[in-house]
N, C-alpha and C. Protein backbone atom coordinates (compact mmCIF):
# COMPACT_ATOMS: atom_id res chain seq x y z
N UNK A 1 -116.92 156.43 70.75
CA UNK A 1 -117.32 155.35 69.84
C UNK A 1 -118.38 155.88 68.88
N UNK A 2 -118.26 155.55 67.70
CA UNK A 2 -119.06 156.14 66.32
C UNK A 2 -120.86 155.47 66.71
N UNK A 3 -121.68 156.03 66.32
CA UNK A 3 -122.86 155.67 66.36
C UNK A 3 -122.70 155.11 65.01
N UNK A 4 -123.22 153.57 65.12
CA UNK A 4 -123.43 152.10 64.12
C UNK A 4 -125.17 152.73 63.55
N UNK A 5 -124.96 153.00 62.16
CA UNK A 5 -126.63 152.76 61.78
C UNK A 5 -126.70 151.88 60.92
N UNK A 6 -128.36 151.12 61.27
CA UNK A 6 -128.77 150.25 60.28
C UNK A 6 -129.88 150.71 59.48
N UNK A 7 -129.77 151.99 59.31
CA UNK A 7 -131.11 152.57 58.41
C UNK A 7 -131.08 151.99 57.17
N UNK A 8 -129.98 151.33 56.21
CA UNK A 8 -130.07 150.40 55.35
C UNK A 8 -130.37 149.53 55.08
N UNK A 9 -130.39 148.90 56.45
CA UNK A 9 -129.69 147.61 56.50
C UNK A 9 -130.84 146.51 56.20
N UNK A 10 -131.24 145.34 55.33
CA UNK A 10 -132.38 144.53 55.35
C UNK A 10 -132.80 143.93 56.84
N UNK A 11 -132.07 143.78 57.71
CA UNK A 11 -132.37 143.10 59.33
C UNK A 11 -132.52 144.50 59.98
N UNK A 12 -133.20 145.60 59.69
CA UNK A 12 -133.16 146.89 60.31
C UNK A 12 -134.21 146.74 61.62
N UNK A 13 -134.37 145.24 62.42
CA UNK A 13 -134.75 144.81 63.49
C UNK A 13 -133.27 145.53 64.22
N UNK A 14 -132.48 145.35 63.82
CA UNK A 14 -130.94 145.85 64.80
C UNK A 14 -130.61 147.27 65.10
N UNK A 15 -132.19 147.81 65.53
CA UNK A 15 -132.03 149.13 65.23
C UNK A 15 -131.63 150.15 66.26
N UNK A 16 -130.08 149.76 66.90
CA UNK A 16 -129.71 150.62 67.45
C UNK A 16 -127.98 150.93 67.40
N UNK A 17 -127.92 151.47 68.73
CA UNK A 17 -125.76 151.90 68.71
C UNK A 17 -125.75 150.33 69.13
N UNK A 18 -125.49 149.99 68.50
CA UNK A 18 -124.78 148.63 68.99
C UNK A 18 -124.27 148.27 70.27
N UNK A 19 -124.08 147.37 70.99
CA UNK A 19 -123.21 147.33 72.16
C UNK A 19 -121.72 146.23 71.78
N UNK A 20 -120.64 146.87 72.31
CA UNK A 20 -119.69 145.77 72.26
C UNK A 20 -120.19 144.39 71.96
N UNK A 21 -120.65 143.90 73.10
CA UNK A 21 -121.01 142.79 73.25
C UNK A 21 -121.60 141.63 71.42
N UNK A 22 -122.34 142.57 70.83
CA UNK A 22 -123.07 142.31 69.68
C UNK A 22 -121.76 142.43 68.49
N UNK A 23 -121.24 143.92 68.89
CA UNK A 23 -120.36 144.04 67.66
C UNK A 23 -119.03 142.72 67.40
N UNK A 24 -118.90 142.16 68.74
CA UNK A 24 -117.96 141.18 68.95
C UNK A 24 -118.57 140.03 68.10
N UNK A 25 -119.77 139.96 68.51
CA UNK A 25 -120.62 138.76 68.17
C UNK A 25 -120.77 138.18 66.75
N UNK A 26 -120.42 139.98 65.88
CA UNK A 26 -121.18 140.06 64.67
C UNK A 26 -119.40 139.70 64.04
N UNK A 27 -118.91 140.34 64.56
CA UNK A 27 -117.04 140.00 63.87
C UNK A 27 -116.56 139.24 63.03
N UNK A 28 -117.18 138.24 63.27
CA UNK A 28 -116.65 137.36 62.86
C UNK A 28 -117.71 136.57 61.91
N UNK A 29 -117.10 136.23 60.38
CA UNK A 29 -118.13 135.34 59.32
C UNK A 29 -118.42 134.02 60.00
N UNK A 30 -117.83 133.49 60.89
CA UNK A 30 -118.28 131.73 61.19
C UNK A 30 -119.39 131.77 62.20
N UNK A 31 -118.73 133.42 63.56
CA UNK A 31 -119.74 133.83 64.17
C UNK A 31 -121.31 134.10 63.76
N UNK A 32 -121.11 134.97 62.75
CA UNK A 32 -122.49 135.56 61.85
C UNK A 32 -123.13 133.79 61.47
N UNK A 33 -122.63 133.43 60.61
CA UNK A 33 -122.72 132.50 60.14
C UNK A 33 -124.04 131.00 61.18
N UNK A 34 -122.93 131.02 62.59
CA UNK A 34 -124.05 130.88 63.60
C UNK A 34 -125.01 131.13 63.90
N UNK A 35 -125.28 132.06 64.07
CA UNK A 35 -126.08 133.27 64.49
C UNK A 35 -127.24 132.66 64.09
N UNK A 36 -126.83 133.04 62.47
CA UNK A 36 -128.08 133.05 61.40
C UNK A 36 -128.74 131.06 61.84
N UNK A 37 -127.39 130.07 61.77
CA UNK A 37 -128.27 128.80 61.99
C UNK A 37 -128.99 128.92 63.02
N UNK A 38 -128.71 129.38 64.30
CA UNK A 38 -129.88 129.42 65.33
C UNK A 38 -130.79 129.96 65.40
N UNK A 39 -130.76 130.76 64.47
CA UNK A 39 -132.13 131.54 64.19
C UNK A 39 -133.63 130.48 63.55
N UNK A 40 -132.70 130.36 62.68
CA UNK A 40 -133.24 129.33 61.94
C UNK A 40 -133.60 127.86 62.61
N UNK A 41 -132.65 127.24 63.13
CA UNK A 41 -132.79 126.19 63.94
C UNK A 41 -132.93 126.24 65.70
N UNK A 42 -133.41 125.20 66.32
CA UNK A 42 -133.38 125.26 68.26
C UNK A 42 -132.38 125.46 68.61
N UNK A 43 -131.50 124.51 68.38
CA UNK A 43 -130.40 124.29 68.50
C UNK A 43 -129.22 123.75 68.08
N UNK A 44 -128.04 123.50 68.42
CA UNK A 44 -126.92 123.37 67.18
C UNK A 44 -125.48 122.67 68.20
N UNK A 45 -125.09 121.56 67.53
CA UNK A 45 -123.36 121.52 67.86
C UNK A 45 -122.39 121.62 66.77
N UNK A 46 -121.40 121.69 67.11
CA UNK A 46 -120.06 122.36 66.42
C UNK A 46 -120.18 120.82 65.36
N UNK A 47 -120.14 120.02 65.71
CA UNK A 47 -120.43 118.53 65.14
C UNK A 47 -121.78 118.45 63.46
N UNK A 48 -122.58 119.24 64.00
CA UNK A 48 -123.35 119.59 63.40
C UNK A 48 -123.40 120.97 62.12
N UNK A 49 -122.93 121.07 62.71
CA UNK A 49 -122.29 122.32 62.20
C UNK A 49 -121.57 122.11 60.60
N UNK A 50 -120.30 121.10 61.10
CA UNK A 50 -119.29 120.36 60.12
C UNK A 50 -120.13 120.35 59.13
N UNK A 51 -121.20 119.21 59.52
CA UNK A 51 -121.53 118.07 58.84
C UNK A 51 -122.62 119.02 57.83
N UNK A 52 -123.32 119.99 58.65
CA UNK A 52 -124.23 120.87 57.84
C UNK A 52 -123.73 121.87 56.73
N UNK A 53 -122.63 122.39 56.76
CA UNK A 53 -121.56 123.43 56.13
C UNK A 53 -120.51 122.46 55.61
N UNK A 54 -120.87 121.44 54.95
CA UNK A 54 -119.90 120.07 54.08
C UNK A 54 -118.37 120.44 54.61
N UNK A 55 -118.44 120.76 55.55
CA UNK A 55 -116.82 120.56 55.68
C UNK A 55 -115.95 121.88 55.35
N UNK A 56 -116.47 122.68 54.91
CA UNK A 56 -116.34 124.35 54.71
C UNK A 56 -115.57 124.76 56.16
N UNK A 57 -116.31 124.25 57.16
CA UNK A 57 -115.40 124.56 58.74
C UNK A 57 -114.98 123.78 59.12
N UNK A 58 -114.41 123.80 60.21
CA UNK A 58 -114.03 122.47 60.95
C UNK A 58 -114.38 122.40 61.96
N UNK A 59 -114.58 121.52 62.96
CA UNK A 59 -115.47 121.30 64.37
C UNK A 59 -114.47 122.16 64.74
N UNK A 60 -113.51 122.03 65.01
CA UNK A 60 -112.64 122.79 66.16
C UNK A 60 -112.98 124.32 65.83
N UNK A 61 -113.17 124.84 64.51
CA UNK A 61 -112.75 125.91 64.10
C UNK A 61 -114.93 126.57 64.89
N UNK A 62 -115.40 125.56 64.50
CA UNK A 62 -117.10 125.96 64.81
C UNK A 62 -117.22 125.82 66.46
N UNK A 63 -116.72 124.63 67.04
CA UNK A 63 -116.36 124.28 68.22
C UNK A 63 -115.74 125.76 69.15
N UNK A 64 -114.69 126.46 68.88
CA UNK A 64 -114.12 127.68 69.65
C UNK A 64 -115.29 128.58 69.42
N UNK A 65 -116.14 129.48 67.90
CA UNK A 65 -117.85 130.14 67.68
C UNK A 65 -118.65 130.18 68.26
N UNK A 66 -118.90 128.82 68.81
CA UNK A 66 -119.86 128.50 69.62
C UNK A 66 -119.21 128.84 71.06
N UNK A 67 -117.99 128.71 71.96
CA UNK A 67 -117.82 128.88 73.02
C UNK A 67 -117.83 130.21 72.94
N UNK A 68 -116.93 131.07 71.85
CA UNK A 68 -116.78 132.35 72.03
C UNK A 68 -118.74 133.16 72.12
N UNK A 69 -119.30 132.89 71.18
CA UNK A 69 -120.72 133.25 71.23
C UNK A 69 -121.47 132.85 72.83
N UNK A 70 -120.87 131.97 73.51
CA UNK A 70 -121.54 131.49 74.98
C UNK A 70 -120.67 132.87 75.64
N UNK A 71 -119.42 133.00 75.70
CA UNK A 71 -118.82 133.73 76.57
C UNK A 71 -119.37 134.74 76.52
N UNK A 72 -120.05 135.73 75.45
CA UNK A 72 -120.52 136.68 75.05
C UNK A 72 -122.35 136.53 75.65
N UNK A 73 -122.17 135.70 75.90
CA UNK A 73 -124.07 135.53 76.36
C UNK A 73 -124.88 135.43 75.12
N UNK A 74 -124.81 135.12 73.98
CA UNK A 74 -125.61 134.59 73.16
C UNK A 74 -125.99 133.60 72.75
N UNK A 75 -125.21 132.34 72.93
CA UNK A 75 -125.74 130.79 73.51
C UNK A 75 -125.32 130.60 74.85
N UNK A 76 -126.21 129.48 74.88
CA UNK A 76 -125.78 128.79 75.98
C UNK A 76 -126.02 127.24 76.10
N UNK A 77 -125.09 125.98 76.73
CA UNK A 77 -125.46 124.85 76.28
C UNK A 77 -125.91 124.35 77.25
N UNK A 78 -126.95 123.46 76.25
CA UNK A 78 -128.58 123.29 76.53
C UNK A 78 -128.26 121.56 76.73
N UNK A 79 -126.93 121.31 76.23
CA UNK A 79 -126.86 119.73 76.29
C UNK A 79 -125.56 119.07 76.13
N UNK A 80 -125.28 117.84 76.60
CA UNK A 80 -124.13 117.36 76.86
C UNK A 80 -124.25 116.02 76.80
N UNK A 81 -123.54 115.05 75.51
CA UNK A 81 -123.76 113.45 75.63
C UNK A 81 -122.50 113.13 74.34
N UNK A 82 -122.36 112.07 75.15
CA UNK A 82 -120.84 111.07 74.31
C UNK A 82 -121.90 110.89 72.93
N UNK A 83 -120.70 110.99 72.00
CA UNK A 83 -121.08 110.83 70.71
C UNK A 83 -119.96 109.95 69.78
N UNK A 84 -119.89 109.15 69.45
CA UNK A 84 -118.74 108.78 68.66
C UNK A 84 -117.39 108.39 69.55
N UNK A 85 -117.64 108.11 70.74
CA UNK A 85 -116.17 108.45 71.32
C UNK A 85 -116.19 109.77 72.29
N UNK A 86 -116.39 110.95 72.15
CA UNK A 86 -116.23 112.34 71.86
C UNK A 86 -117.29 112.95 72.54
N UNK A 87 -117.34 113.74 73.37
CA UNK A 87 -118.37 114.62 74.15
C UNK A 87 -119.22 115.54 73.02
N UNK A 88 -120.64 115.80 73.01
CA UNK A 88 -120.51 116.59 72.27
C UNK A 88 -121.47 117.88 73.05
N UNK A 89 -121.24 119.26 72.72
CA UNK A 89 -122.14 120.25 73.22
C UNK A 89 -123.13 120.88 72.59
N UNK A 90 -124.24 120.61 72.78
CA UNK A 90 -125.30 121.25 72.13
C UNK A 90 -125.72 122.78 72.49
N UNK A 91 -125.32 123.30 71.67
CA UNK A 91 -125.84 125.21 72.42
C UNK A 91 -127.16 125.31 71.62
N UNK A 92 -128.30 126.81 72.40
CA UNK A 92 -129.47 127.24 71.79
C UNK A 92 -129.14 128.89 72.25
N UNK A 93 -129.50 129.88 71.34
CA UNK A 93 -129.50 131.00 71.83
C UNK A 93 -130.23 131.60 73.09
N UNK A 94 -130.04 131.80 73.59
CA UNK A 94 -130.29 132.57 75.14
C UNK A 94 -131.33 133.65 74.59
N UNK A 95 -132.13 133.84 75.95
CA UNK A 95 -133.14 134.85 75.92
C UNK A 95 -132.65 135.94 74.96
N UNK A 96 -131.14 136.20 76.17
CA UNK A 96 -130.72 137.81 75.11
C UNK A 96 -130.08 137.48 73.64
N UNK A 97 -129.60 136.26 73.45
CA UNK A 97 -129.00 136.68 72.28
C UNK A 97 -131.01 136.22 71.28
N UNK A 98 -131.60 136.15 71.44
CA UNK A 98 -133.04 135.68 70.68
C UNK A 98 -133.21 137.82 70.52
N UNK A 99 -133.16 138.64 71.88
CA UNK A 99 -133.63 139.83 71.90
C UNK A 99 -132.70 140.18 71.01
N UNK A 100 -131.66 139.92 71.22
CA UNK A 100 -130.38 140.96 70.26
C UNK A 100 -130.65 140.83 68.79
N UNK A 101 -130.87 139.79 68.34
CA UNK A 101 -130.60 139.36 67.28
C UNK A 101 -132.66 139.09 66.45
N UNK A 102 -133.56 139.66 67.09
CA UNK A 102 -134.98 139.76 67.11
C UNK A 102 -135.16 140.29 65.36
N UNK A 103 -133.99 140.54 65.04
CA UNK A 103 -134.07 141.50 63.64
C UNK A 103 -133.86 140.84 62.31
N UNK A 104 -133.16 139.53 62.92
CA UNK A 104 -132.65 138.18 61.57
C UNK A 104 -133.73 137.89 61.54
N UNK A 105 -134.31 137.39 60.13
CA UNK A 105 -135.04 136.92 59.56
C UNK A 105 -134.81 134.81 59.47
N UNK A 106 -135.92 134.74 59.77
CA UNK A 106 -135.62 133.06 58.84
C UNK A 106 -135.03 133.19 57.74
N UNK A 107 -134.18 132.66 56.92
CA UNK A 107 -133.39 131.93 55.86
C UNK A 107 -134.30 132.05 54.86
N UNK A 108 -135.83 131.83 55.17
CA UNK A 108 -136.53 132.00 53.84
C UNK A 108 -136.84 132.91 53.80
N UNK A 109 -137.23 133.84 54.95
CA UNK A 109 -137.57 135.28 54.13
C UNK A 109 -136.50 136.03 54.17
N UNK A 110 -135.27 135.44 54.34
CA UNK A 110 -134.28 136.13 53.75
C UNK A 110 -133.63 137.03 52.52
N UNK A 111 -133.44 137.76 52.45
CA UNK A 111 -132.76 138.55 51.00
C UNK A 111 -131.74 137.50 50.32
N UNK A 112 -131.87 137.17 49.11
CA UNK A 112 -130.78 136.16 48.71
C UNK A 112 -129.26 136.45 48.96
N UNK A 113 -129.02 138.35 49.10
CA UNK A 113 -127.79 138.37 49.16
C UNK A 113 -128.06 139.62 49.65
N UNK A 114 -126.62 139.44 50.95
CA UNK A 114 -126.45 140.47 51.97
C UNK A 114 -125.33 141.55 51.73
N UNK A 115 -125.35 142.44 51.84
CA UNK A 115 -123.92 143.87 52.26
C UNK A 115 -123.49 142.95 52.88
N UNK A 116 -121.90 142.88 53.14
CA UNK A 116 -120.84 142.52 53.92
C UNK A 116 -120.73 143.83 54.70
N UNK A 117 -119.50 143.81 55.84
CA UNK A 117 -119.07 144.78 56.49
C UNK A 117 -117.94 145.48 55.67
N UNK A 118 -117.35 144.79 54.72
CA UNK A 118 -116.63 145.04 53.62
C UNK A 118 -117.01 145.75 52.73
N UNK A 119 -118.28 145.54 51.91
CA UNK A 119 -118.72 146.36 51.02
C UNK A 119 -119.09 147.37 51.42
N UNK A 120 -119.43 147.83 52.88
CA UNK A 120 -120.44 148.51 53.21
C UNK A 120 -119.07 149.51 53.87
N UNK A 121 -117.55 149.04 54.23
CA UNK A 121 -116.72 150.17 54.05
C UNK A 121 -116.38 150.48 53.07
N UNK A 122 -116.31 149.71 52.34
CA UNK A 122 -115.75 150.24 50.19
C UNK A 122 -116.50 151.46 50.23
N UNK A 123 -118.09 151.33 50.32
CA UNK A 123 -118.63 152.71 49.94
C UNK A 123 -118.76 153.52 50.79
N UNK A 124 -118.46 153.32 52.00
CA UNK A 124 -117.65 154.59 53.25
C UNK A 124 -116.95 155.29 52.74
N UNK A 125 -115.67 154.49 52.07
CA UNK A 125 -114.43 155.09 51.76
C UNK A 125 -114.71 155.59 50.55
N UNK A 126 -115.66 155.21 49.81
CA UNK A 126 -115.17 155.75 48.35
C UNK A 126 -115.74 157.09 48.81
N UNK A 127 -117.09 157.26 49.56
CA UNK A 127 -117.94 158.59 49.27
C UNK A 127 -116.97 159.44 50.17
N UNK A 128 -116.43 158.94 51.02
CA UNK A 128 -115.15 160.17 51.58
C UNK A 128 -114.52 160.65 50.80
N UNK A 129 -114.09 160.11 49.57
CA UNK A 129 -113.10 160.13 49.08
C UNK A 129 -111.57 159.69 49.25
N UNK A 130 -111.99 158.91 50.04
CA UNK A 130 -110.28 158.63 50.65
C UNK A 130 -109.72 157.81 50.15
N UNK A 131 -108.31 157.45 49.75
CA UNK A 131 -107.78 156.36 48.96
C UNK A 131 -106.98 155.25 49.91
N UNK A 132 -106.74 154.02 49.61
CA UNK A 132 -106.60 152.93 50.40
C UNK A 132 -105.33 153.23 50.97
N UNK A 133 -104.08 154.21 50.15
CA UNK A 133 -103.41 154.59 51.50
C UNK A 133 -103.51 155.26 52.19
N UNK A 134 -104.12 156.31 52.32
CA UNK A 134 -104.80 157.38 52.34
C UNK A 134 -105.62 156.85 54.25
N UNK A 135 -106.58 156.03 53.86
CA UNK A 135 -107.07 155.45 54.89
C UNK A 135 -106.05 154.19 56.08
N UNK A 136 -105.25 153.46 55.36
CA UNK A 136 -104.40 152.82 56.02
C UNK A 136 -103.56 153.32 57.01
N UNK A 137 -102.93 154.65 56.20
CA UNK A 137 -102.23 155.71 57.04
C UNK A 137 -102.58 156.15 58.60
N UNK A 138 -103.96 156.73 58.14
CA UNK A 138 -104.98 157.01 59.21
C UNK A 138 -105.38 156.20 60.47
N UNK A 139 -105.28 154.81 59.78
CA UNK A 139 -105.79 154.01 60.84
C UNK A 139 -104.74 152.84 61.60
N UNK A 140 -103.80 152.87 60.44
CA UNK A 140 -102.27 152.22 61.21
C UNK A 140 -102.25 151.13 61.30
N UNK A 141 -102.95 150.51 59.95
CA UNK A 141 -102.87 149.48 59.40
C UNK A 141 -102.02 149.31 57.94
N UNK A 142 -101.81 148.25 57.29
CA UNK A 142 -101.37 148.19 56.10
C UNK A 142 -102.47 147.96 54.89
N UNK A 143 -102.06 148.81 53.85
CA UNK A 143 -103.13 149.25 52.85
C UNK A 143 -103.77 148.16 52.26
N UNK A 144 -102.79 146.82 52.43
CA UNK A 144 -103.12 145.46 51.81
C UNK A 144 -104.22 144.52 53.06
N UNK A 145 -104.50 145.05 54.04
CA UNK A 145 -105.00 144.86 54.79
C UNK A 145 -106.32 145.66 54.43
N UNK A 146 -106.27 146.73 54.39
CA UNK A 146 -108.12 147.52 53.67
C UNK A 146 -108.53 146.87 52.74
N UNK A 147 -107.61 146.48 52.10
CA UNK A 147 -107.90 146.03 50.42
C UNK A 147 -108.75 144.75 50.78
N UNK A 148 -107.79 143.48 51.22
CA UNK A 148 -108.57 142.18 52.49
C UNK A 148 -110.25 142.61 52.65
N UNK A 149 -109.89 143.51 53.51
CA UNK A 149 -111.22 143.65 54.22
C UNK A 149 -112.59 143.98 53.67
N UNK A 150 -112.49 144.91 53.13
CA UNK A 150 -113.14 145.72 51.49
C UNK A 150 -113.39 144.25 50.86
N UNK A 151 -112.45 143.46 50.02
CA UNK A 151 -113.22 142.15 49.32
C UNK A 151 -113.96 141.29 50.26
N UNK A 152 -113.31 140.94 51.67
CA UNK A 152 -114.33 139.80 52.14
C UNK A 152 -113.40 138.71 52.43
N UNK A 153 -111.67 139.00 52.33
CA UNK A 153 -110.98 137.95 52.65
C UNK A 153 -110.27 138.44 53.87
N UNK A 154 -111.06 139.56 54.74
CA UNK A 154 -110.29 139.79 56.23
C UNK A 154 -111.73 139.53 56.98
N UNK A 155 -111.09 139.24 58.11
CA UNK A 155 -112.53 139.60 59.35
C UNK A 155 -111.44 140.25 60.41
N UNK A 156 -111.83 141.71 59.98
CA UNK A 156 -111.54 143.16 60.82
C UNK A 156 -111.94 143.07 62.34
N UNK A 157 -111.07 143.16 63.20
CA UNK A 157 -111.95 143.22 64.32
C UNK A 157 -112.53 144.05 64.54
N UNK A 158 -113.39 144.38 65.87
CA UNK A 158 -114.42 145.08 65.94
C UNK A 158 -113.80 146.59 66.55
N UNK A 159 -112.51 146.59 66.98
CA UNK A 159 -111.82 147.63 67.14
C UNK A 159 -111.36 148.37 65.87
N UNK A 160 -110.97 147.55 64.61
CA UNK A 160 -110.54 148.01 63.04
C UNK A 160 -111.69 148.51 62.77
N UNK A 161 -112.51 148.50 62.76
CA UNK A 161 -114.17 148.49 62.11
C UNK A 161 -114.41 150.13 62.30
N UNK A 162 -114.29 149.73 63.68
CA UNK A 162 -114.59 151.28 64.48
C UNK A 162 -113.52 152.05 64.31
N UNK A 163 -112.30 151.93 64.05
CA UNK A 163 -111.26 153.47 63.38
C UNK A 163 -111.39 153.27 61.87
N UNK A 164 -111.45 152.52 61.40
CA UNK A 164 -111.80 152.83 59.98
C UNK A 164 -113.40 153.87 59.82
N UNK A 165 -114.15 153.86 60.56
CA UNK A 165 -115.75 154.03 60.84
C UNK A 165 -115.38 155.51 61.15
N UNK A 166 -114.29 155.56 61.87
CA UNK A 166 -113.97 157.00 62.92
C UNK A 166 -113.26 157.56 61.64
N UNK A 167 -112.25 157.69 60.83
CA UNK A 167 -111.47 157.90 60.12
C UNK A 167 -112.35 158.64 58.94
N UNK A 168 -113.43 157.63 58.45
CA UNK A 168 -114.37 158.03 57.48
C UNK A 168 -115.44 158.57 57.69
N UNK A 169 -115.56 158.99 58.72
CA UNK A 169 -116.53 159.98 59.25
C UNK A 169 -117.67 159.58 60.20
N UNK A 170 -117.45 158.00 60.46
CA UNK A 170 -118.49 158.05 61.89
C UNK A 170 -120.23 156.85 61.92
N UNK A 171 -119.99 156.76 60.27
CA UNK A 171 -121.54 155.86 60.79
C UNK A 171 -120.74 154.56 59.33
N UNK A 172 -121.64 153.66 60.05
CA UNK A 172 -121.32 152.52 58.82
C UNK A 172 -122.53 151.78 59.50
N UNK A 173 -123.17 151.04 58.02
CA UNK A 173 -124.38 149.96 58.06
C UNK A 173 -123.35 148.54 58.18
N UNK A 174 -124.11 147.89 59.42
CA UNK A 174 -123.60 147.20 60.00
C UNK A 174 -124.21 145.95 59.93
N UNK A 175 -123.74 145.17 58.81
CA UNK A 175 -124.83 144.13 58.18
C UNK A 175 -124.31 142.56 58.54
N UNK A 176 -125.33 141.86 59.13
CA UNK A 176 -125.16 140.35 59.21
C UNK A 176 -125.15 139.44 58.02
N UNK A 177 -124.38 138.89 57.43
CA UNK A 177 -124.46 138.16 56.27
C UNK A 177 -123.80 136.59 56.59
């Protein structure tokens, strides 16, 4: 597995090889996306979520984020009460995901705008020199699929990440946005 650096990176609190566990965590934009509200906030439901992100997600879609982020040990729920009809679950980040994630900033002292994991392979690939079939080949994906990922309309899993990472020589800044 490639050693992940964040010597770039503005949250360079994340300053190590990553563990699965995190890179899973980080995978995903609705995941990240979480992350960052609990940082910011105690705590959070998928309900809340909706209503906070105008409808951009959907409970169900924030609802599975939040379980997948518990399965992973970075929330855990803190609360449970009928709402509307409807159960609802309140999660707060867990000791470890507060340690893991010690490197996010509040929202306000945030950078207005973050590297993606996308941009941050564009310029992997470009300084290799490698071209999008070139790299697709390599990694045994389809080239329209790098292309996706590179703009910001794929979320690569964390296995793609890492042979594209391996392919281009081994380190990529590994940014929460």
């Amino acid at each position: 597995m490639p050693t992940l650096s964040l010597a770039d990176d503005p949250l360079a609190g994340l300053d190590a090889a990553l563990d699965p566990r995190l890179l899973t965590a980080l995978s995903h934009r609705v995941r990240r996306r979480i992350l960052h509200h609990l940082v910011d906030h105690d705590s959070t439901s998928a309900a809340e979520l909706e209503r906070t992100w105008k409808n951009e997600v959907a409970l169900g879609t924030a609802s599975y984020h939040l379980r997948k982020l518990a399965s992973l040990g970075f929330v855990e729920l803190v609360a449970q009460y009928q709402r509307r009809g409807a159960i609802e679950h309140r999660y707060a980040l867990t000791t470890t995901g507060r340690t893991q994630l010690a490197g996010l900033q509040p929202r306000s002292e945030r950078p207005l705008s973050l590297p993606n994991v996308g941009s941050a392979l564009r310029q992997l690939r470009e300084r290799s020199g490698t071209s999008h079939t070139q790299l697709a080949r390599a990694v045994g994906i389809d080239r329209s699929r790098i292309i996706a990922i590179e703009e910001g309309r794929g979320d690569p899993s964390v296995q793609t990440v890492i042979n594209i990472t391996t392919v281009l020589g081994g380190t990529l800044n590994v940014v929460v946005a």
